[in-house]
C-alpha atoms as a PDB file:
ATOM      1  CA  UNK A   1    -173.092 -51.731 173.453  1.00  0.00           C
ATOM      2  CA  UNK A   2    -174.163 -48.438 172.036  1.00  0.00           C
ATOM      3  CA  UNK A   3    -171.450 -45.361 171.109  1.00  0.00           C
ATOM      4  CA  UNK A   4    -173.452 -41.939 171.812  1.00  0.00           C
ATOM      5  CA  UNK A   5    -171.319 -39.400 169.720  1.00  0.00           C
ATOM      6  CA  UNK A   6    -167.371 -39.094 169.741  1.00  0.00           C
ATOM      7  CA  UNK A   7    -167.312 -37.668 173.348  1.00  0.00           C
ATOM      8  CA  UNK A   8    -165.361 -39.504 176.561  1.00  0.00           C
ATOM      9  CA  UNK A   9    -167.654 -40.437 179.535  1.00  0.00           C
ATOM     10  CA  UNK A  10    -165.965 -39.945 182.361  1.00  0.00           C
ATOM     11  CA  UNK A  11    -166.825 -43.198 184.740  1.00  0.00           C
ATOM     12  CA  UNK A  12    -167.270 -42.131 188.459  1.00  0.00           C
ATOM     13  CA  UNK A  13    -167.413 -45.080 190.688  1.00  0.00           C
ATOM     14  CA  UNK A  14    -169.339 -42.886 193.340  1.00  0.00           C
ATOM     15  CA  UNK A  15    -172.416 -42.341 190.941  1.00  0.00           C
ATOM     16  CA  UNK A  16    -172.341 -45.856 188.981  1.00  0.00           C
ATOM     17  CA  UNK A  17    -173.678 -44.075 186.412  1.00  0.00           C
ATOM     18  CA  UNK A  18    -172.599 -42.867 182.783  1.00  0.00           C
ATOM     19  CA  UNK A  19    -172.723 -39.114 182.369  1.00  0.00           C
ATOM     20  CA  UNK A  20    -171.472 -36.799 179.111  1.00  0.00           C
ATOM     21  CA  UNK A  21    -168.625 -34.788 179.955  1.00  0.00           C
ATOM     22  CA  UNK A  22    -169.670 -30.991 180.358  1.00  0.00           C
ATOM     23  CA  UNK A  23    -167.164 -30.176 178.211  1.00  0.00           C
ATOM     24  CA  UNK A  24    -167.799 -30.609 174.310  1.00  0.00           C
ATOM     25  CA  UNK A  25    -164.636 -31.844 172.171  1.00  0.00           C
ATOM     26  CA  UNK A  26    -164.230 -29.738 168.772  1.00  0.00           C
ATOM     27  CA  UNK A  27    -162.955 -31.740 165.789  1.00  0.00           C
ATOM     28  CA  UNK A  28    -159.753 -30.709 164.125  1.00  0.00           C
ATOM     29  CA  UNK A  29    -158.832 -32.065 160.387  1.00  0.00           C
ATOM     30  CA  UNK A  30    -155.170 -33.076 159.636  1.00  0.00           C
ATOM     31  CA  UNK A  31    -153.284 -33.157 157.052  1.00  0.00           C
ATOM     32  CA  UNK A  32    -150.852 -36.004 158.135  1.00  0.00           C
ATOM     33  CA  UNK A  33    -148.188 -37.803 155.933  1.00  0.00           C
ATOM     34  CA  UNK A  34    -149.320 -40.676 153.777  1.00  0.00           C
ATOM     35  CA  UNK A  35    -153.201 -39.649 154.033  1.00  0.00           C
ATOM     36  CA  UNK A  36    -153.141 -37.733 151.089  1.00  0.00           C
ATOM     37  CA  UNK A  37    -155.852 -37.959 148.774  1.00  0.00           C
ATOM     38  CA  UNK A  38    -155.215 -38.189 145.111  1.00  0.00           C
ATOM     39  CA  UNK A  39    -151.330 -39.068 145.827  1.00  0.00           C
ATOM     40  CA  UNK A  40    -149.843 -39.122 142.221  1.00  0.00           C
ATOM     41  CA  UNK A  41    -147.251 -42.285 141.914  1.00  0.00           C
ATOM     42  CA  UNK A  42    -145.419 -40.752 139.413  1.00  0.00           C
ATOM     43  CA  UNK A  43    -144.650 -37.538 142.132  1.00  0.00           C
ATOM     44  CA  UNK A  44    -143.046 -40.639 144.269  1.00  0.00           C
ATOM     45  CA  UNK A  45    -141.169 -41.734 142.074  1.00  0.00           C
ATOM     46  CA  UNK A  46    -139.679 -38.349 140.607  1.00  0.00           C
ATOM     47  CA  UNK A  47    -138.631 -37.677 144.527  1.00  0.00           C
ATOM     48  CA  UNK A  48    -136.745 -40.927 144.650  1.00  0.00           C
ATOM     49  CA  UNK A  49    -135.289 -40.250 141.498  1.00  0.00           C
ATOM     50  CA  UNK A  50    -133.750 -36.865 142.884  1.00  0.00           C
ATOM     51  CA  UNK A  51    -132.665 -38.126 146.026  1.00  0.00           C
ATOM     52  CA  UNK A  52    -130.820 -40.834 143.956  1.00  0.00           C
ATOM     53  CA  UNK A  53    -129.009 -38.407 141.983  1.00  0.00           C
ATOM     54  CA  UNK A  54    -128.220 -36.371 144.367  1.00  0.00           C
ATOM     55  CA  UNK A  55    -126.918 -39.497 146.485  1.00  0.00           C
ATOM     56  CA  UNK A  56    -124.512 -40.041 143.617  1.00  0.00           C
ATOM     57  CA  UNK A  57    -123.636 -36.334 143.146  1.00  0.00           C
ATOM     58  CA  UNK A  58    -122.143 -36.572 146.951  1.00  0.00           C
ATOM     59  CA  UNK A  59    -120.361 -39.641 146.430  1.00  0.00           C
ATOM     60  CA  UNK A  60    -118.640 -38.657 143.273  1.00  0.00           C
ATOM     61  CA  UNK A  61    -117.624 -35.305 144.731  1.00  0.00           C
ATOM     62  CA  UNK A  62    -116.391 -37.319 148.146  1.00  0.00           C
ATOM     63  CA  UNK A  63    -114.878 -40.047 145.895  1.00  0.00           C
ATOM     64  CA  UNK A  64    -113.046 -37.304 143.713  1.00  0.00           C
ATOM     65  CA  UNK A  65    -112.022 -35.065 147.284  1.00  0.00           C
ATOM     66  CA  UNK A  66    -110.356 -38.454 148.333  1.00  0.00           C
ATOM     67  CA  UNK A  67    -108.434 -39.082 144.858  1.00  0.00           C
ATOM     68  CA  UNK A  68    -107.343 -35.562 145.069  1.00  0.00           C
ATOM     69  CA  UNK A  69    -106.512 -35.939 148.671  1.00  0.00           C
ATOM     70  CA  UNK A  70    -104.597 -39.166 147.833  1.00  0.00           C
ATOM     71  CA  UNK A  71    -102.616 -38.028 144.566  1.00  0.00           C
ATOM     72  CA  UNK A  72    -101.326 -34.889 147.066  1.00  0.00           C
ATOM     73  CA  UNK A  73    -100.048 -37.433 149.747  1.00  0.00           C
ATOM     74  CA  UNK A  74     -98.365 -39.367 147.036  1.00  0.00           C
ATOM     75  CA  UNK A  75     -96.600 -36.428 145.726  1.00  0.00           C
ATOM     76  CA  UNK A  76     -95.202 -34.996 149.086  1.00  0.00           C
ATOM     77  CA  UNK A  77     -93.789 -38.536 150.485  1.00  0.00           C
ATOM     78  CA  UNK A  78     -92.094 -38.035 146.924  1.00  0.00           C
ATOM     79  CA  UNK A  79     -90.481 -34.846 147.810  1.00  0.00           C
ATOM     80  CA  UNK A  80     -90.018 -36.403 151.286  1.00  0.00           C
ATOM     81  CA  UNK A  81     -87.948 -39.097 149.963  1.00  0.00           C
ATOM     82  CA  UNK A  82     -86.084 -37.543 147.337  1.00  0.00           C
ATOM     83  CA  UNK A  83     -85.084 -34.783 150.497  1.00  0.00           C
ATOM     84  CA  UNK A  84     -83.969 -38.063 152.833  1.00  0.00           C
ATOM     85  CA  UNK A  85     -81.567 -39.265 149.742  1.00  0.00           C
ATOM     86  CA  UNK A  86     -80.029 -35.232 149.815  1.00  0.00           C
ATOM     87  CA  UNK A  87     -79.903 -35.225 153.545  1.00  0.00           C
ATOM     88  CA  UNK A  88     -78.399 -38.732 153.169  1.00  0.00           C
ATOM     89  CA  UNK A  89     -76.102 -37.889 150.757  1.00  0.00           C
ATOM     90  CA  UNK A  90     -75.190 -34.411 152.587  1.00  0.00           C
ATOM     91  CA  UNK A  91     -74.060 -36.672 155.562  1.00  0.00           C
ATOM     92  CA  UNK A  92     -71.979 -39.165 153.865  1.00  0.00           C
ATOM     93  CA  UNK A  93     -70.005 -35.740 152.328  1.00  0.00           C
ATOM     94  CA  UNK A  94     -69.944 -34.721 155.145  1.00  0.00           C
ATOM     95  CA  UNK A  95     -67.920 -37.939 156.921  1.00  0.00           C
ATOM     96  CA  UNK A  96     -65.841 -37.976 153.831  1.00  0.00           C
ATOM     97  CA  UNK A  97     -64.577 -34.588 154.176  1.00  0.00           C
ATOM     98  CA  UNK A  98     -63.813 -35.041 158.081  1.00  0.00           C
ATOM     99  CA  UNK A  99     -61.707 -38.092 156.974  1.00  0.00           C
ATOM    100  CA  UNK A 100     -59.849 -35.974 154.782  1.00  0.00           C
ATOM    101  CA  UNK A 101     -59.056 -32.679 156.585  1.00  0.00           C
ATOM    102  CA  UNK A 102     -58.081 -34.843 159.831  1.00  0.00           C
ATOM    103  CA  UNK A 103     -55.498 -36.616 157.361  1.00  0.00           C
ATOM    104  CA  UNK A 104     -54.837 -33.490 155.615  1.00  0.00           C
ATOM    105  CA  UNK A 105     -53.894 -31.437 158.637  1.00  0.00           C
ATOM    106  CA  UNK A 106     -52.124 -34.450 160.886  1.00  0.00           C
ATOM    107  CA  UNK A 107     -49.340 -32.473 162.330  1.00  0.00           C
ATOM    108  CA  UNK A 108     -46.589 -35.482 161.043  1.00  0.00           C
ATOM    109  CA  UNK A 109     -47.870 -35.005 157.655  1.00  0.00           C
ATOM    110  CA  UNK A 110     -47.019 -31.652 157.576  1.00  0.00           C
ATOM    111  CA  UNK A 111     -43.636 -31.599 159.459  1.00  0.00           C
ATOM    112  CA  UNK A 112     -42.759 -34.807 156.456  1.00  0.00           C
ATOM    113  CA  UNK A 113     -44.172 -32.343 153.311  1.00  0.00           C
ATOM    114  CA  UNK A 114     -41.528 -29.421 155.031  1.00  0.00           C
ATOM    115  CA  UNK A 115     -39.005 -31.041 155.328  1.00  0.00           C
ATOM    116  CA  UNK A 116     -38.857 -33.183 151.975  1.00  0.00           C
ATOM    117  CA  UNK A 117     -40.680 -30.773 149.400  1.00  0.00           C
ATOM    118  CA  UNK A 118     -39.286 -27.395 150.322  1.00  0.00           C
ATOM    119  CA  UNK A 119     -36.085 -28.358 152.628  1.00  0.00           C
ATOM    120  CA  UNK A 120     -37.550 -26.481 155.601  1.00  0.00           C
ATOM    121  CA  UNK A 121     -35.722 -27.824 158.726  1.00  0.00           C
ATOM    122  CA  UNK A 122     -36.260 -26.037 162.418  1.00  0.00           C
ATOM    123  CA  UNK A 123     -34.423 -23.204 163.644  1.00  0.00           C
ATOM    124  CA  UNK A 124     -31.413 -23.493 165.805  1.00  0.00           C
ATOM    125  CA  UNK A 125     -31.927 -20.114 167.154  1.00  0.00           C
ATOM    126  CA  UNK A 126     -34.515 -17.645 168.046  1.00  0.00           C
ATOM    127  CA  UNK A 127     -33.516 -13.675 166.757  1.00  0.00           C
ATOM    128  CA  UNK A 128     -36.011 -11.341 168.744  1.00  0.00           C
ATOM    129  CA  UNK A 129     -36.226  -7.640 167.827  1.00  0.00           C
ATOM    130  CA  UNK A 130     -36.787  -5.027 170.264  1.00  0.00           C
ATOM    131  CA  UNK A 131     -38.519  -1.785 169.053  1.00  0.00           C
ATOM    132  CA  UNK A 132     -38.034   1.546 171.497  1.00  0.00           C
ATOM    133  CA  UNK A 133     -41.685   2.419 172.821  1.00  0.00           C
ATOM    134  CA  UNK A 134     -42.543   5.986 173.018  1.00  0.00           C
ATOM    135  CA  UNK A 135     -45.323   5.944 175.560  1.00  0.00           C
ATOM    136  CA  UNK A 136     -47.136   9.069 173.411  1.00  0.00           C
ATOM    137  CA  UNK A 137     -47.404   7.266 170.248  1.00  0.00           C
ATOM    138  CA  UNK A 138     -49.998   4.812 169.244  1.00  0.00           C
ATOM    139  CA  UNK A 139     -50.211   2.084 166.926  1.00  0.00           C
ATOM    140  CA  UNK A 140     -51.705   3.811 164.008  1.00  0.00           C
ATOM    141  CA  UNK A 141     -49.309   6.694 164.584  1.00  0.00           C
ATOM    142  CA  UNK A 142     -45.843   4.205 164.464  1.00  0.00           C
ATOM    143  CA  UNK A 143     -47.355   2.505 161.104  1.00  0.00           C
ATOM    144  CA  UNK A 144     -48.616   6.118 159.536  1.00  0.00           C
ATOM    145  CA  UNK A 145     -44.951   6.681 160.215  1.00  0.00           C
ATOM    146  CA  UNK A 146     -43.436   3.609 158.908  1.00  0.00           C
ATOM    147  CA  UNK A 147     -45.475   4.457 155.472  1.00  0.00           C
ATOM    148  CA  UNK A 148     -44.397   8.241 155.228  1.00  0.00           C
ATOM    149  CA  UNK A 149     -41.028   6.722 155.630  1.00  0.00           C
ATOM    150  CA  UNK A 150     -41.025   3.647 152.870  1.00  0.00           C
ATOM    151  CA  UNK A 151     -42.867   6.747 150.895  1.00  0.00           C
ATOM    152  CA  UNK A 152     -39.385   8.898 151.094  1.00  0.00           C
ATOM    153  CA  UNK A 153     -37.221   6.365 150.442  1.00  0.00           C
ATOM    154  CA  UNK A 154     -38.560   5.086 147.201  1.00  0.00           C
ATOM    155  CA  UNK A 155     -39.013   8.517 145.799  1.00  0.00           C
END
């Protein structure tokens, strides 16, 4: 079996015959990957080289974004824990101090200090003192009053 030229015949089962296609192909060169000719080994290994390096470079950078990362965490759930033991510390206060002004201010405590410490005891009678009520005159006027008086008597 013969090849005539780089051209596709077109096989037509109505003329059982082999016939050159009308059309003529054109040839176009290439320049695909891997069919270059004087490739230099050394080029190869140069690029592998580089991509190596800059391989590490990335994982360094990443490896030093993560310690960083890492070393901040550590240092806030310090501050977090040293601000539980306040808060902690603020509530327990807090409790103790409640204790202490409910026992403090218990009404029998205070009625027991009166009467013992100072010799208070509770009156027997009630004195009430009536004051005359000008409807004119306000507050501010009776105590304005009241000072222009204690003012004249001392002097």
């Amino acid at each position: 079996m013969a090849y005539r030229g780089n051209a596709a015949y077109q096989l037509d089962f109505e003329q059982q015959a082999w016939e050159i296609p009308a059309r003529g192909l054109s040839v176009h060169e290439g320049g695909a990957a891997g069919t270059r000719p004087h490739a230099d080994p050394m080029a190869d290994v140069f690029a592998l080289a580089k991509a190596a390096i800059v391989l590490t470079a990335m994982l360094f950078v990443l490896g030093g974004a993560r310690v960083a990362l890492t070393a901040q965490t550590v240092s806030v759930l310090k501050e977090v824990s040293v601000a539980e033991a306040t808060l902690d510390s603020a509530f327990d206060t807090r409790t103790e101090l409640r204790v202490e002004r409910s026992a403090l201010s218990s009404a029998d405590r205070i009625q027991r200090i009166a009467t013992e410490n100072y010799g208070m005891v509770y009156a027997s009678e009630v004195e009430t003192i009536s004051l005359p009520q000008d409807g004119g005159t306000s507050a501010d006027d009776a105590q304005s009053a009241e000072v222009a008086s204690d003012a004249d008597s001392m002097a």
